[in-house]
Protein backbone atom coordinates (compact mmCIF):
# COMPACT_ATOMS: atom_id res chain seq x y z
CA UNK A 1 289.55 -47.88 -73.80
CA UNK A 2 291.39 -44.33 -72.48
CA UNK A 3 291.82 -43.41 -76.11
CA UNK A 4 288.17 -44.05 -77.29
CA UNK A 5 285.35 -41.00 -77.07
CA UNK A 6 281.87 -40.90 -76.69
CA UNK A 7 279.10 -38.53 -76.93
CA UNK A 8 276.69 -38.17 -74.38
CA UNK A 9 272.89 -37.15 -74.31
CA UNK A 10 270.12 -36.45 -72.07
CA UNK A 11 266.45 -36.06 -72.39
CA UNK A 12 265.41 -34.35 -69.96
CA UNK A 13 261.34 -34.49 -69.22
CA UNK A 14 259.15 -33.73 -66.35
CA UNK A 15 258.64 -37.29 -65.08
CA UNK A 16 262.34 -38.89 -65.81
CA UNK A 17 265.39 -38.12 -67.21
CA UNK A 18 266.75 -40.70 -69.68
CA UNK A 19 270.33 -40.12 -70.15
CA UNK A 20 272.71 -42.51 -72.76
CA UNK A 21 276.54 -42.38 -74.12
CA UNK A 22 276.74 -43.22 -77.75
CA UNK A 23 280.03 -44.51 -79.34
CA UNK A 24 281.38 -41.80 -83.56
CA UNK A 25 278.76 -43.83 -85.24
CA UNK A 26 275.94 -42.71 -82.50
CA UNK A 27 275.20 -46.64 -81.90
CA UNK A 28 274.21 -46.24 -77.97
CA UNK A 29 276.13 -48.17 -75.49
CA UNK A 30 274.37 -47.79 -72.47
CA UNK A 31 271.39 -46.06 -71.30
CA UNK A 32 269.49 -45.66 -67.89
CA UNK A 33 266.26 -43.47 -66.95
CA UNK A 34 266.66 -41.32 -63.83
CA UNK A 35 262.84 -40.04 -61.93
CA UNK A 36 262.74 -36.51 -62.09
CA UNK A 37 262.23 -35.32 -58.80
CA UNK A 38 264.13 -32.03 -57.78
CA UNK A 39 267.03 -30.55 -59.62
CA UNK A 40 270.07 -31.51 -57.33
CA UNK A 41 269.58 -35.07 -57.03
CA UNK A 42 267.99 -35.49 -60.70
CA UNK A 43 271.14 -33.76 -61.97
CA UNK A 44 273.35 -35.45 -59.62
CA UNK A 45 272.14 -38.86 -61.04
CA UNK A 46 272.43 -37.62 -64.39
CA UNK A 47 276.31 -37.00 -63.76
CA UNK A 48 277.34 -40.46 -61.87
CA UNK A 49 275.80 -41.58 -65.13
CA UNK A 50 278.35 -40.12 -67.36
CA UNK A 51 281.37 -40.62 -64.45
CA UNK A 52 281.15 -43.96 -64.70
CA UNK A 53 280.64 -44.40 -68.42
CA UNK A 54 283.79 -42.79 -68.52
CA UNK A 55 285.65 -45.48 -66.91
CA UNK A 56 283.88 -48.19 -68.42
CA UNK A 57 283.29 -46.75 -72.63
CA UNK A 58 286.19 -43.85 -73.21
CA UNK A 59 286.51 -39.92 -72.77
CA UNK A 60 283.30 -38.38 -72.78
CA UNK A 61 283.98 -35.42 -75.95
CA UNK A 62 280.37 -33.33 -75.90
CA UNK A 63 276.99 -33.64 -74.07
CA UNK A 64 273.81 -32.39 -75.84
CA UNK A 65 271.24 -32.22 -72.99
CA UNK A 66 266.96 -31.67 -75.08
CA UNK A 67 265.49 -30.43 -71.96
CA UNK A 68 261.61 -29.46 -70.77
CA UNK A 69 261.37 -25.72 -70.78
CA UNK A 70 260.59 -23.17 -71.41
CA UNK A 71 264.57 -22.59 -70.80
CA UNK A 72 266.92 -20.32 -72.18
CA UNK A 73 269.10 -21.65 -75.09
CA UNK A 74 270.97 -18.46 -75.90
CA UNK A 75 274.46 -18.62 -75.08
CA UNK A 76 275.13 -14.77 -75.15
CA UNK A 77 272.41 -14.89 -72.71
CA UNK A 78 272.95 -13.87 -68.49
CA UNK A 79 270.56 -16.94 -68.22
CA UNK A 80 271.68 -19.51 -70.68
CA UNK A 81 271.82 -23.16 -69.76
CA UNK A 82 268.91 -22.36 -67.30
CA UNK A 83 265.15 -23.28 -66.69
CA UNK A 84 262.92 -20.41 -67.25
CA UNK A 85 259.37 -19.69 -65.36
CA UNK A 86 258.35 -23.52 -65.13
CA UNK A 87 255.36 -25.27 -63.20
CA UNK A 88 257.36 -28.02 -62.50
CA UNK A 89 258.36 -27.27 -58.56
CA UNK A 90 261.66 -26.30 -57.65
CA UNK A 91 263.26 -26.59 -61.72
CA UNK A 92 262.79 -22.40 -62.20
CA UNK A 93 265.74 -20.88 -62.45
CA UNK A 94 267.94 -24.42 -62.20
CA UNK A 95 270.70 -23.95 -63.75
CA UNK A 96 271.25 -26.92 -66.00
CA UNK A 97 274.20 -26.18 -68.21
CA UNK A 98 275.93 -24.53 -65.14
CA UNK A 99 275.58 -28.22 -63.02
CA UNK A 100 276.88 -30.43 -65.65
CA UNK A 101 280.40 -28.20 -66.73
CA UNK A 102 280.90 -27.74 -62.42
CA UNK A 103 280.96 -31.41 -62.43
CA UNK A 104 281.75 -32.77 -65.79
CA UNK A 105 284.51 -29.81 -66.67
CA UNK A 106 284.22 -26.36 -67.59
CA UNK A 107 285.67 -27.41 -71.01
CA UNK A 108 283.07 -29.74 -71.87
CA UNK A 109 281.19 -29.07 -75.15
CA UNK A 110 277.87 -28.91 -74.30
CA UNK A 111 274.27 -28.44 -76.78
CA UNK A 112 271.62 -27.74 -74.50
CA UNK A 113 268.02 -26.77 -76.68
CA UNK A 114 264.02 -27.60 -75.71
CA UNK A 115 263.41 -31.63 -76.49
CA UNK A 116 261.36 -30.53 -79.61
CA UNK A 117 263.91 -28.15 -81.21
CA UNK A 118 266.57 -30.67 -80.21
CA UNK A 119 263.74 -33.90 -82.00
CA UNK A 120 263.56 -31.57 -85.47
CA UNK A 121 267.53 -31.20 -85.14
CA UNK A 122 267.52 -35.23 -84.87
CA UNK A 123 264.89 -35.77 -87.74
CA UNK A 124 266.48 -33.80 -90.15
CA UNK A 125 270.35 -35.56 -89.69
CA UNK A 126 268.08 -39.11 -89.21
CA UNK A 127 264.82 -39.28 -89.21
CA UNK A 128 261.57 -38.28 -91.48
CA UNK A 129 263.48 -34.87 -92.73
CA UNK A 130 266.62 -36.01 -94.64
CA UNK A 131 266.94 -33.84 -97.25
CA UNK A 132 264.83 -30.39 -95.71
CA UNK A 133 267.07 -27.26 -94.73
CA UNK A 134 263.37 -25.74 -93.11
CA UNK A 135 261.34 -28.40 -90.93
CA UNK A 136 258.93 -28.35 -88.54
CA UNK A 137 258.46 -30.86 -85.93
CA UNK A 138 255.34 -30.88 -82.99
CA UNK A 139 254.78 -33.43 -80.72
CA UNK A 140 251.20 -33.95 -79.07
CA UNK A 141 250.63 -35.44 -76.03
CA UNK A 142 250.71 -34.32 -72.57
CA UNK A 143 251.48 -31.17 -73.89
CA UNK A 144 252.05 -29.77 -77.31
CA UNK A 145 255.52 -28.35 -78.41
CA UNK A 146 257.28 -27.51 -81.23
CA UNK A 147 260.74 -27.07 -82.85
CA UNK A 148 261.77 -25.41 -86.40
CA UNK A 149 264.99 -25.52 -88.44
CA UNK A 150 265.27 -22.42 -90.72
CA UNK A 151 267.60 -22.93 -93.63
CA UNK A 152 269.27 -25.55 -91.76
CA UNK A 153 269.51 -23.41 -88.20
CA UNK A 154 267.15 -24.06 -85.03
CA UNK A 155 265.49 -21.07 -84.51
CA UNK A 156 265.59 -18.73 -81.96
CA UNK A 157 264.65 -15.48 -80.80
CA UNK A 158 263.95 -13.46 -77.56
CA UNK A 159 263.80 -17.06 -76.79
CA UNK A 160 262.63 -20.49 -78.39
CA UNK A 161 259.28 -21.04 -80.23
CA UNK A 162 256.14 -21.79 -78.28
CA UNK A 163 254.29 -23.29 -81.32
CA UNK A 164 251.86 -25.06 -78.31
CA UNK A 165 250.19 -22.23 -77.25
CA UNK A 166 249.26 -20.44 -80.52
CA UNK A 167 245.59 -19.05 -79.55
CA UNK A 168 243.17 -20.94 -82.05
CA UNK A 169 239.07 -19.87 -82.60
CA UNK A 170 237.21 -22.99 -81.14
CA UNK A 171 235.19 -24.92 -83.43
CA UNK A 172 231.47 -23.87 -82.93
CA UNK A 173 230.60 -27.65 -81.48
CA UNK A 174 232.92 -27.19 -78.71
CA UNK A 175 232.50 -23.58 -77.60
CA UNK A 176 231.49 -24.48 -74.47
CA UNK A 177 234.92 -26.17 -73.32
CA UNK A 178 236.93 -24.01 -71.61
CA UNK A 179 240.67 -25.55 -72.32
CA UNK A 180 243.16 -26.98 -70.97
CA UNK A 181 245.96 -24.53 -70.61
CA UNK A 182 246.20 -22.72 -67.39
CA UNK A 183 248.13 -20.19 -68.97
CA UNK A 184 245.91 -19.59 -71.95
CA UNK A 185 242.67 -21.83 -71.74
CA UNK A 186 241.56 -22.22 -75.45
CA UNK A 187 245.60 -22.26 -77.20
CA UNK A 188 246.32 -25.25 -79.40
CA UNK A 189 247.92 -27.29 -76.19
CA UNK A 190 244.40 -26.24 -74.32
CA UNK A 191 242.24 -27.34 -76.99
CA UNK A 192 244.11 -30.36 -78.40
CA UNK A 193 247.10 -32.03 -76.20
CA UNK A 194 246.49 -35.49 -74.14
CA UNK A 195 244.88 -34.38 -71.09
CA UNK A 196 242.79 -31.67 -73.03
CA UNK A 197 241.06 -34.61 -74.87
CA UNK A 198 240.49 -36.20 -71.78
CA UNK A 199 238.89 -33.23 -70.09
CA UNK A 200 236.68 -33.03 -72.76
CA UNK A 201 235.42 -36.34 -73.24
CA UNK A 202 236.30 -37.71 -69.63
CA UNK A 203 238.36 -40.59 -71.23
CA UNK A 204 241.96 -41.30 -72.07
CA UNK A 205 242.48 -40.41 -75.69
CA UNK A 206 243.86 -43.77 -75.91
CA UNK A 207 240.58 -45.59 -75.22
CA UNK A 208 238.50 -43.73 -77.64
CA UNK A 209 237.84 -45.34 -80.89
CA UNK A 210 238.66 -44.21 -84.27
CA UNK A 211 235.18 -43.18 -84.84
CA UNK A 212 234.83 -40.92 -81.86
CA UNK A 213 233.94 -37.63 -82.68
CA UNK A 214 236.82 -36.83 -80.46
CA UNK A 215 238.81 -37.41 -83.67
CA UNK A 216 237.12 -35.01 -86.04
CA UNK A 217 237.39 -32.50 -83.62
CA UNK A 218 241.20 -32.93 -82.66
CA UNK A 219 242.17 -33.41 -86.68
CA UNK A 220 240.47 -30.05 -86.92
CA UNK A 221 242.55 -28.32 -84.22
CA UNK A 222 246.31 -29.60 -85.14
CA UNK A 223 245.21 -28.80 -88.85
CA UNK A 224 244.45 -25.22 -87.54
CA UNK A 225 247.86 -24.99 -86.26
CA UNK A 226 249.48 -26.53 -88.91
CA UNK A 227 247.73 -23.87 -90.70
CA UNK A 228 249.45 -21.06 -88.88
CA UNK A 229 252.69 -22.72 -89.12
CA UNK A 230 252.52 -23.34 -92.68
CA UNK A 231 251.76 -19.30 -93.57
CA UNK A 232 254.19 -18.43 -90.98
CA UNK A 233 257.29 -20.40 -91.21
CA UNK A 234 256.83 -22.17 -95.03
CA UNK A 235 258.35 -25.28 -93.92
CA UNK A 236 259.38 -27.70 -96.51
CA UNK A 237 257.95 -30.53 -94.14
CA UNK A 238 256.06 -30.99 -90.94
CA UNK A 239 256.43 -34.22 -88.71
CA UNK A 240 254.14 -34.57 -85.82
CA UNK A 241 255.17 -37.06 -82.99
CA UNK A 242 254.16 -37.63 -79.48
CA UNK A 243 251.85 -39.65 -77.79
CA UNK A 244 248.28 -39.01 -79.18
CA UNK A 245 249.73 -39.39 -83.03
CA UNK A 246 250.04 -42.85 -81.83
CA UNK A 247 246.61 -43.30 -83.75
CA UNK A 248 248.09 -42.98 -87.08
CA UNK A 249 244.51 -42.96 -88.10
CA UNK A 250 244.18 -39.14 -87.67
CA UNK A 251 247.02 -38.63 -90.42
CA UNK A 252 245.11 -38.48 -93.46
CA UNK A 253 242.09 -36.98 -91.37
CA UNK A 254 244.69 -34.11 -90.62
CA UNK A 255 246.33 -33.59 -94.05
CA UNK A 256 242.64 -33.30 -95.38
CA UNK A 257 241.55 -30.94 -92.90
CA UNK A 258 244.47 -29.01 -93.65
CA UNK A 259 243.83 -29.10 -97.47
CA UNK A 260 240.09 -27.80 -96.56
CA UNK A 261 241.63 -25.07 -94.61
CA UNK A 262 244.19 -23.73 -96.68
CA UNK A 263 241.39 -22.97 -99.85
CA UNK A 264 244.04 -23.24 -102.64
CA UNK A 265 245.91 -20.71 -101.13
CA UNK A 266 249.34 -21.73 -101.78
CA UNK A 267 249.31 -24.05 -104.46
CA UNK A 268 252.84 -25.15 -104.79
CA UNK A 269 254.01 -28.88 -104.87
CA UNK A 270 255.22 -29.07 -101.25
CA UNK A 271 251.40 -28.49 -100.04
CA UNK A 272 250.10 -30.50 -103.11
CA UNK A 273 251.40 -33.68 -101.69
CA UNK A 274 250.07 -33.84 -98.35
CA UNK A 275 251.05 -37.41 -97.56
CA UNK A 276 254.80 -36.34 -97.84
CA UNK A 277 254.20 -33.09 -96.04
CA UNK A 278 252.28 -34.20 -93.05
CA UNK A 279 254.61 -36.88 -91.83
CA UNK A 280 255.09 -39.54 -88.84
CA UNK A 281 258.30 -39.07 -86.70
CA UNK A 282 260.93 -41.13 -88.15
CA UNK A 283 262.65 -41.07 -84.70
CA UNK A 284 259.11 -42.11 -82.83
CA UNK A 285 260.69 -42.48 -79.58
CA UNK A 286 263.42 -41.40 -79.05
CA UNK A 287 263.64 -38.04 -81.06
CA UNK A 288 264.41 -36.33 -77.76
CA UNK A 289 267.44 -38.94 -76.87
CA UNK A 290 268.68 -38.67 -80.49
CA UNK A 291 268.14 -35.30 -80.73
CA UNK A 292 270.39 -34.82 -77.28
CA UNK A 293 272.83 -36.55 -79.52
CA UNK A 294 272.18 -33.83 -82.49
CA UNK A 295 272.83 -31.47 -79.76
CA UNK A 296 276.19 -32.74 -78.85
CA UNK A 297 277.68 -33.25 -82.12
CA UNK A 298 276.56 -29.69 -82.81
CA UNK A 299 278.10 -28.08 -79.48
CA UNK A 300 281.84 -29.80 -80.63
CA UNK A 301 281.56 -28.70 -84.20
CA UNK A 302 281.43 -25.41 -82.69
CA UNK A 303 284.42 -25.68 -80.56
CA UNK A 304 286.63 -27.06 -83.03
């Protein structure tokens, strides 16, 4: 078993960590979700994890950690590997990166991304966007994220997107709602994410039936978003994941919204066919573990 490797991967979240080794072919071999509680012990699970599926699986060759932010994924960066100005207490400023190569080796290959730019890494090498050098991917649900490949490259600048908290103009039936967001009220994860929905209509989005006009409403706000993305990034395919696109009924109400929005603006054949632009995750569930794994494989094609 000394001369076998495996990849390992973590998805880090606000409520658990779920980390996994994977053998070449990325089958996974064992797996084990860890409460997220403060950074030392949550990280110090995290690493007894991979210790012992050392000894038991093979040499562990790269770790690809798709981690809660906002966090800094720059590695020319003072503050790379680390987690940014978060709500989550005691997790600003962990260092994340810096934990796992004191006590899993300085040499260790390591990808470490947000869980949505690490899901569209993972989507485009397995899931719904095979094929697309320039993807989008947003999850909704207890938040709203997003991640973007550009010609094949996660993108990055100052730091990662924040696709989530685009501002949006509220739709004149719901002007009196304040938002969500304690950042920025009325943005796209105030107006449209999990909890916002339940805010508004003082039910779990779950419970609501298809005909709610909860449904009308939400379709209206991702399709405003997807809006913006669509002028600003011209990605050859958006997938949309996460817990509240659970009710696959509000696909086609989206991709028609979106058609109503966009006028004929950009006729091209990419927009045309909305049912292959507006897709389901292909990865729905574990898009963040998988895209840990992207991570990894990414981190040792670097080193080599």
């Amino acid at each position: 078993m000394e001369n076998k490797e495996i990849i390992g991967t973590i998805e880090g979240g606000g409520t658990k960590f779920i980390c996994a080794v994977a053998d070449e072919q990325n089958n996974i071999l064992r797996e084990i979700r860890i409460p997220t509680t403060l950074p030392q012990p949550t990280l110090a699970a995290c690493a007894d994890f991979f210790i012992l599926a050392q000894k038991d699986f093979g040499h562990l060759a790269a770790l690809g950690i798709a981690c809660f932010g906002p966090l800094d994924p720059r590695p020319e960066s003072p503050t790379y590997g680390q987690i940014l100005a978060t709500p989550k207490p005691g997790w600003e400023n962990a260092d994340v990166v810096g934990f796992f190569q004191a006590t899993l080796g300085a040499d260790l290959p390591i990808g470490f991304d947000t869980d949505v730019n690490a899901a569209v890494l993972a989507e485009s090498r397995w899931g719904a966007g095979q094929g697309n050098n320039n993807l989008v991917y947003l999850t909704i649900g207890t938040g709203i994220g997003g991640g973007a490949l550009v010609d094949g490259q996660l993108l990055h600048g100052y730091a990662h997107p924040e696709m989530g908290h685009m501002l949006l103009a509220q739709h004149p039936s719901d002007i009196h709602f304040p938002g969500n967001c304690p950042f920025h009220g009325t943005c796209l994860e105030g107006l449209a994410s999990g909890p916002a929905i339940e805010a508004r209509w003082q039910q779990k989005a779950a419970s609501l039936g298809p005909d709610h006009p909860a449904w009308q409403l939400e379709a209206h706000y991702l399709a405003l978003g997807l809006m913006n993305i669509c002028l600003i990034l011209a990605p050859e395919r958006i997938i949309l994941g996460g817990g509240v696109m659970n009710q696959s009924f509000l696909f086609p109400m989206i991709r028609s919204e979106l058609t109503h929005l966009l006028g004929n603006y950009l006729r091209l054949p990419q927009i045309a066919d909305m049912e292959s632009y507006v897709v389901p995750s292909g990865l729905s569930g574990i898009a963040g573990l998988y895209g840990g794994l992207a991570l990894a494989h990414q981190a040792l094609q670097k080193q080599q």
